[in-house]
Structures are given as structure tokens and as C-alpha cells.
Protein backbone atom coordinates (compact mmCIF):
# COMPACT_ATOMS: atom_id res chain seq x y z
CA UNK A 1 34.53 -84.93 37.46
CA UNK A 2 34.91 -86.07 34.19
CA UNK A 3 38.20 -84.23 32.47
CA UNK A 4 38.86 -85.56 28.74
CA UNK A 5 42.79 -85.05 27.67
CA UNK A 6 43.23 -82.95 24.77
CA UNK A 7 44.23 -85.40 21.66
CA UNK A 8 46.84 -82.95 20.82
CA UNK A 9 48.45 -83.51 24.33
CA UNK A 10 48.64 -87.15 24.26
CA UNK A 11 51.70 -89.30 22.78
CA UNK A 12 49.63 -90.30 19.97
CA UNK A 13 48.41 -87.14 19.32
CA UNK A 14 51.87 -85.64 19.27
CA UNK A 15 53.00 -88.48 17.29
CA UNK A 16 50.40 -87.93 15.00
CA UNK A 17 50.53 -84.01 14.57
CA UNK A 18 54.23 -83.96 13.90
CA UNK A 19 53.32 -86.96 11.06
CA UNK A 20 51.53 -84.39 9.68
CA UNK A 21 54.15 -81.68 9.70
CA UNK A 22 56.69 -83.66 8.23
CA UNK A 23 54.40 -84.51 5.77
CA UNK A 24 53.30 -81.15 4.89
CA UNK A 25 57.21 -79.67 4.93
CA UNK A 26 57.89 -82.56 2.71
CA UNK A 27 55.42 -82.34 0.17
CA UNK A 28 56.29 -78.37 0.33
CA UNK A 29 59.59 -79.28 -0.36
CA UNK A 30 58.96 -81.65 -3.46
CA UNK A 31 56.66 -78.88 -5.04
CA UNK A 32 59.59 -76.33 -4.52
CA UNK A 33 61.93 -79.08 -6.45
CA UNK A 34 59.75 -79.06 -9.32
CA UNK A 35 59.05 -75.57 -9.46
CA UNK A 36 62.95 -74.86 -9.86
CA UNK A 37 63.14 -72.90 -6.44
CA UNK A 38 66.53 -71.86 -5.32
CA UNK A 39 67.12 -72.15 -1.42
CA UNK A 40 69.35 -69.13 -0.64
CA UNK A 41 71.93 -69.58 1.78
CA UNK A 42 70.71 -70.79 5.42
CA UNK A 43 67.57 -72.05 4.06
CA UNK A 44 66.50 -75.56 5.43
CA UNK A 45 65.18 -78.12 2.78
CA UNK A 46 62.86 -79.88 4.42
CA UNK A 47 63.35 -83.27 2.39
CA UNK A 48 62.79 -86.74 3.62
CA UNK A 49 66.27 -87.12 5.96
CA UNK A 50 66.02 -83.60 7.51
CA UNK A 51 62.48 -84.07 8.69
CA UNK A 52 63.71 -87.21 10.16
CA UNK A 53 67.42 -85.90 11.64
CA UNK A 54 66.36 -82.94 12.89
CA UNK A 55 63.96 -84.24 15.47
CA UNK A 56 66.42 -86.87 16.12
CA UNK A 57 69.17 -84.11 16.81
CA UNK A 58 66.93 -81.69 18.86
CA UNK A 59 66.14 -85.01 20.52
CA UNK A 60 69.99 -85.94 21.64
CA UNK A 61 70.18 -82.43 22.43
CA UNK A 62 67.35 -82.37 25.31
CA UNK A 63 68.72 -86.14 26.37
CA UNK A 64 72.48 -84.82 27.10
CA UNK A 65 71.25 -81.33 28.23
CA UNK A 66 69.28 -83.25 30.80
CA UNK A 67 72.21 -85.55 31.54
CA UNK A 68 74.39 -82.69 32.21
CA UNK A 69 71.85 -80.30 33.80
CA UNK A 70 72.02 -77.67 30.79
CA UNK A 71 69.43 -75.89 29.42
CA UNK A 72 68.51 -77.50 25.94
CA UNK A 73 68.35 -73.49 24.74
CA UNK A 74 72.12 -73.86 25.61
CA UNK A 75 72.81 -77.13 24.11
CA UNK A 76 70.72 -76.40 20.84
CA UNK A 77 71.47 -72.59 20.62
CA UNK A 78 75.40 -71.95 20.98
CA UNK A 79 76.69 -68.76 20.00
CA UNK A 80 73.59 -67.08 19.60
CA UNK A 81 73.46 -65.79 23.01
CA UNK A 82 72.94 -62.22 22.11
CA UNK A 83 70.82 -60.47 24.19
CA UNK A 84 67.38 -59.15 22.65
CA UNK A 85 67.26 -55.22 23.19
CA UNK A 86 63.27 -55.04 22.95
CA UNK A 87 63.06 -57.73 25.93
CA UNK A 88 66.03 -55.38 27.50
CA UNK A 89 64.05 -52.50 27.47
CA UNK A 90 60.67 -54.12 28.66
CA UNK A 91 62.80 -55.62 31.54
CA UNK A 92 64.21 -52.22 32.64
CA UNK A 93 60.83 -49.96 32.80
CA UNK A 94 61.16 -48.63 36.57
């Protein structure tokens, strides 16, 4: 049986999808800068350094969550551990 792995599913087809994000979110965010765009508050600008830190957080995030034996939802997530009411409701249907 000959199985083929999907490119997208392979380390350099991960590396070179998210290449492609970052460069899409930062040419998106260059256009916005020249346009005049105003980020309201909570906004992310996706400039050069946030496309790189923020992987590089997320990253330190799912190494010491795995250290520890945390979730990374935990790690990365704090204080938003509201419940959702729609998957509440969906749970409770009997």
C-alpha cells in the first residue's frame, strides 16, 4: 500500500504554511498602516515582532504546560474560563 503524507501535515509543510500566514497578516498589516486604520482597543497588529512572538509565546506555553501536566487551554487561556451556555444546553438534552 502506497499512502502519500499530506504536504500540509509534514514539518515542512507546516513550516511553510505558517510562512505564508505571517506573510499575509503582515502585508495586511502594512496596507492597514498606510491606509490610516485605527486598531480599536484589543485589536492585534500583526507587524513583523508579533507574528514572530506570538508563536514563540504559544510555543513556551505548550512546553511548560507539558512540563507541568496542564492543559495548554489552561496555560494560554487564564481567566477566561467561563462556561459557554450553548455547549451547556447541548450537553444537558436528556
Amino acid at each position: 500500500m502506497n499512502v502519500q503524507a499530506n504536504p500540509s501535515t509534514t514539518r515542512p509543510g507546516r513550516s511553510r504554511v505558517g510562512a505564508q500566514v505571517r506573510r499575509h497578516l503582515v502585508r495586511d498589516y502594512h496596507r492597514r498602516l498606510a491606509a490610516g486604520y485605527v486598531w480599536a482597543e484589543g485589536d492585534v497588529a500583526w507587524s513583523e515582532r508579533n507574528t514572530a512572538l506570538y508563536p514563540a509565546i504559544c510555543s513556551l506555553a505548550g512546553v511548560v504546560a507539558g512540563a507541568f501536566g496542564v492543559g495548554g487551554g489552561v496555560v494560554k487561556a487564564r481567566g477566561t474560563c467561563t462556561p459557554n451556555p450553548t455547549l451547556t444546553s447541548m450537553s444537558h438534552t436528556g
